[in-house]
Protein backbone atom coordinates (compact mmCIF):
# COMPACT_ATOMS: atom_id res chain seq x y z
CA UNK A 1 261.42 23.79 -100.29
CA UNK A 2 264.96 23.31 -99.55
CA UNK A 3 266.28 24.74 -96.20
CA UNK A 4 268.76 27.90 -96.99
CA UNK A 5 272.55 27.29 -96.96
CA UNK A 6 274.50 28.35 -94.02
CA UNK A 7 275.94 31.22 -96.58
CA UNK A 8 273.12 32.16 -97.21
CA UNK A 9 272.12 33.08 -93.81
CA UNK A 10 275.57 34.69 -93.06
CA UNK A 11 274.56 36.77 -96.39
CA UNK A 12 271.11 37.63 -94.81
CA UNK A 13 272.73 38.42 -91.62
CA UNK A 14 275.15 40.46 -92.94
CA UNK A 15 272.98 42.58 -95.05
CA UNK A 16 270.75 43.25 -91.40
CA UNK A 17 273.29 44.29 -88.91
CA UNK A 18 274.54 47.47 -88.83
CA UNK A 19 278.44 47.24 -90.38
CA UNK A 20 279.28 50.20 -87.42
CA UNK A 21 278.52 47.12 -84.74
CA UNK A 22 281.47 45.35 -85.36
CA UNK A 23 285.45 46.09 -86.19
CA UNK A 24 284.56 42.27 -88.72
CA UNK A 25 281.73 39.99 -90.24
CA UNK A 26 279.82 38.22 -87.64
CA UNK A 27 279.95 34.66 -87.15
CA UNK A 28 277.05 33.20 -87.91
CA UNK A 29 276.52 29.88 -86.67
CA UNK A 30 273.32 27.96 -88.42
CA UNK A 31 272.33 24.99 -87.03
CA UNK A 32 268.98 23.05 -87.14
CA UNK A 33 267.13 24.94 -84.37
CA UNK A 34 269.40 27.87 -83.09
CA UNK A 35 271.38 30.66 -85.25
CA UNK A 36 274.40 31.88 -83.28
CA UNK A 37 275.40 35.45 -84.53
CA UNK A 38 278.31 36.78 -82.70
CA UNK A 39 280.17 39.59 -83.63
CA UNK A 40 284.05 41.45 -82.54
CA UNK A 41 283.43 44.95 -81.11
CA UNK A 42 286.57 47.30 -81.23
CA UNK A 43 288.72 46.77 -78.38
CA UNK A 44 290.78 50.28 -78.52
CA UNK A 45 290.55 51.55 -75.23
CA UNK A 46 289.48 48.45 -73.37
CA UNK A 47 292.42 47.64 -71.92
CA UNK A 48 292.00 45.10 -69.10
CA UNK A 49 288.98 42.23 -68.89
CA UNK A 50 286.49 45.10 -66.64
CA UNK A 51 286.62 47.29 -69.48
CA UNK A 52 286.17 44.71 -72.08
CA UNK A 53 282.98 43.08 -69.77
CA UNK A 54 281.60 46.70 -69.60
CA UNK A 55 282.04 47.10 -73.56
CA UNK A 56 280.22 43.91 -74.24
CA UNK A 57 277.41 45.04 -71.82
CA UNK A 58 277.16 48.81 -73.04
CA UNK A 59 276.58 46.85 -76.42
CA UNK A 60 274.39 44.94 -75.56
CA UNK A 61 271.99 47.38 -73.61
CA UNK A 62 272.37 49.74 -76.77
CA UNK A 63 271.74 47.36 -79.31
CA UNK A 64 268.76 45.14 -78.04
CA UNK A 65 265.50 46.53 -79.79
CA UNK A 66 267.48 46.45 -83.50
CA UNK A 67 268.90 42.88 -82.38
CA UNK A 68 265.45 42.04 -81.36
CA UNK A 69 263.55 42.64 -84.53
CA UNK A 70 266.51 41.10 -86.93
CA UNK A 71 265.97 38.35 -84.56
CA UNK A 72 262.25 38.27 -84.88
CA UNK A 73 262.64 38.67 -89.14
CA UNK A 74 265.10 35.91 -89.04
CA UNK A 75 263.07 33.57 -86.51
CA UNK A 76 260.03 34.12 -89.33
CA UNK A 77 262.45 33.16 -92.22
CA UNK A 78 264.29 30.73 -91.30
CA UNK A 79 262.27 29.08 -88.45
CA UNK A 80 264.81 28.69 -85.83
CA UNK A 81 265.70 30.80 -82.53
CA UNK A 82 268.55 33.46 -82.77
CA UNK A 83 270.98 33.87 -80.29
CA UNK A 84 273.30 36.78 -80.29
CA UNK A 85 276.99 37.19 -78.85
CA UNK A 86 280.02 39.27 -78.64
CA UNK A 87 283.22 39.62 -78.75
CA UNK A 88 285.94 41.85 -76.86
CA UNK A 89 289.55 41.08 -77.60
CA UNK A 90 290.10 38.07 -75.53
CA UNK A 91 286.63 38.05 -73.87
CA UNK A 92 283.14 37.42 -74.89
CA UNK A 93 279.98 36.64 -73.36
CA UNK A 94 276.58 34.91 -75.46
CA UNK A 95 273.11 36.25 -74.37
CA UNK A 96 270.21 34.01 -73.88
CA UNK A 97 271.88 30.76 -76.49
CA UNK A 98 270.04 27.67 -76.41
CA UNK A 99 271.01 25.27 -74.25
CA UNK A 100 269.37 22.27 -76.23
CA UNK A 101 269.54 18.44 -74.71
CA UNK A 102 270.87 15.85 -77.17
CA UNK A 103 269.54 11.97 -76.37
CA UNK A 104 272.52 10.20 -76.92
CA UNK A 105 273.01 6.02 -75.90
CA UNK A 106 276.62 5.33 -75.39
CA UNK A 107 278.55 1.98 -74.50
CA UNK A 108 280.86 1.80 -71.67
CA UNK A 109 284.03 2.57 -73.54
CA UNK A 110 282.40 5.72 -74.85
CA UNK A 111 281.18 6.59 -71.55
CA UNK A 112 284.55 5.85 -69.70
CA UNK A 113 286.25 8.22 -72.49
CA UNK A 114 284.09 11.22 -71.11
CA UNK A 115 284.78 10.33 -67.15
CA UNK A 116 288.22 10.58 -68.14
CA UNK A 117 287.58 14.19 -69.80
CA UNK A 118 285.85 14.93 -66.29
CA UNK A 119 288.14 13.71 -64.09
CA UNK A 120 290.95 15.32 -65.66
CA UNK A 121 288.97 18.55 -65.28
CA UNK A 122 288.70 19.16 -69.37
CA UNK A 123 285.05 19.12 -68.45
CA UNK A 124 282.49 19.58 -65.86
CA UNK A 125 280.29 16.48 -66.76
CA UNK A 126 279.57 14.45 -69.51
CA UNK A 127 277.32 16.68 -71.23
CA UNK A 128 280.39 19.21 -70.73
CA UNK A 129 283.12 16.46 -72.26
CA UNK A 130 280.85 15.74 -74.97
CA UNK A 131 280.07 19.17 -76.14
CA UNK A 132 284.47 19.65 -76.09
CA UNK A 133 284.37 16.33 -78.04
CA UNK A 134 282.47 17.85 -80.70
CA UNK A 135 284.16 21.15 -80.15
CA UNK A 136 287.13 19.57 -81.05
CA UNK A 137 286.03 17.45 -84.57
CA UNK A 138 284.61 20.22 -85.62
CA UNK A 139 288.04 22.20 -85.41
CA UNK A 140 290.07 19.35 -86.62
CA UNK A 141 287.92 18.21 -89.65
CA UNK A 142 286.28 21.61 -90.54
CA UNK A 143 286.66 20.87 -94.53
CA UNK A 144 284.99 17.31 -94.16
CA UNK A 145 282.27 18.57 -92.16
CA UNK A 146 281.71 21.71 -95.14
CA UNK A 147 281.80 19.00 -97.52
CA UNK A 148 279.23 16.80 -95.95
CA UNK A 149 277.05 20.13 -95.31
CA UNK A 150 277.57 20.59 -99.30
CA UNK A 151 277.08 16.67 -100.33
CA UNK A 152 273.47 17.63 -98.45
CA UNK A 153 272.55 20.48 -99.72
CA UNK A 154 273.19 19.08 -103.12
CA UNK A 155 270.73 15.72 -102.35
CA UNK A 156 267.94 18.56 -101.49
CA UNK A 157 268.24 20.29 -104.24
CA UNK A 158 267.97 17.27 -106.87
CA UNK A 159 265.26 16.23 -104.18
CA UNK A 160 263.25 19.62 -105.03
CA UNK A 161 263.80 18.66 -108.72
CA UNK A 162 261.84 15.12 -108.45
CA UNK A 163 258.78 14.15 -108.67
CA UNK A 164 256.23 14.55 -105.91
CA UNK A 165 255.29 11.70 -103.54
């Protein structure tokens, strides 16, 4: 069984949440054990960040038993944890995301490239300055990365298709 695209999940979400939620389409992050959803509520009236905070919290509150039990549907499906987050003009606040460690072995070069990302404040710590590394090859090579994701999803399928071991 092939693990479902991250379209697909968008689709699932998408069909789940109620379209009066949010002013767009949420953003539906997929990876291998978390599924970010975060949505934009309408900011008409919300003029400075208090009232945007307050928006995000009212929606929250209001929303929690139906984001609950897409959350528990989806956990069942897809077999990873869903977080949930929103979105307030400029502001926006996740609830309860996964904060997963990553085992990583760098060299000292690697390792001196993050102090530098600390100590020029970009980051808080290494774990901080590697996260915006990421952050930031995921913005800057966006259609390699979907490619990649496709090039895999691809080897699974004609995987599926084999014979059994």
């Amino acid at each position: 069984m092939t693990a479902p695209s991250e379209q697909e999940i968008q689709d699932w979400f998408t069909s789940k949440i109620p379209s009066e939620w949010f002013t767009e389409a949420p953003e539906v992050v997929a990876a291998k054990d978390e599924v970010l959803v975060v949505g934009r509520l309408s900011d008409e009236g919300a003029g400075d960040r208090v009232a945007r905070a307050n928006r995000i919290e009212e929606w929250r509150d209001e929303t929690r038993e139906q984001r609950m039990a897409i959350a528990r549907d989806a956990e069942v499906g897809f077999g990873r944890k869903v977080s949930w987050g929103a979105r307030c003009g400029d502001d926006g606040r996740l609830f309860a995301h996964l904060n997963v460690p990553v085992m990583t072995r760098l060299r000292a070069k690697e390792r001196a490239m993050l102090d530098t990302l600390v100590d020029a404040g970009v980051a808080r710590s290494r774990a901080d300055a590697l996260a915006w590394c990421a952050r930031l090859v995921a913005s800057k090579q966006k259609e390699w990365l979907d490619d990649l994701r496709g090039a895999f999803s691809e080897v699974e399928k004609v995987r599926a298709e084999g014979p059994a071991a």
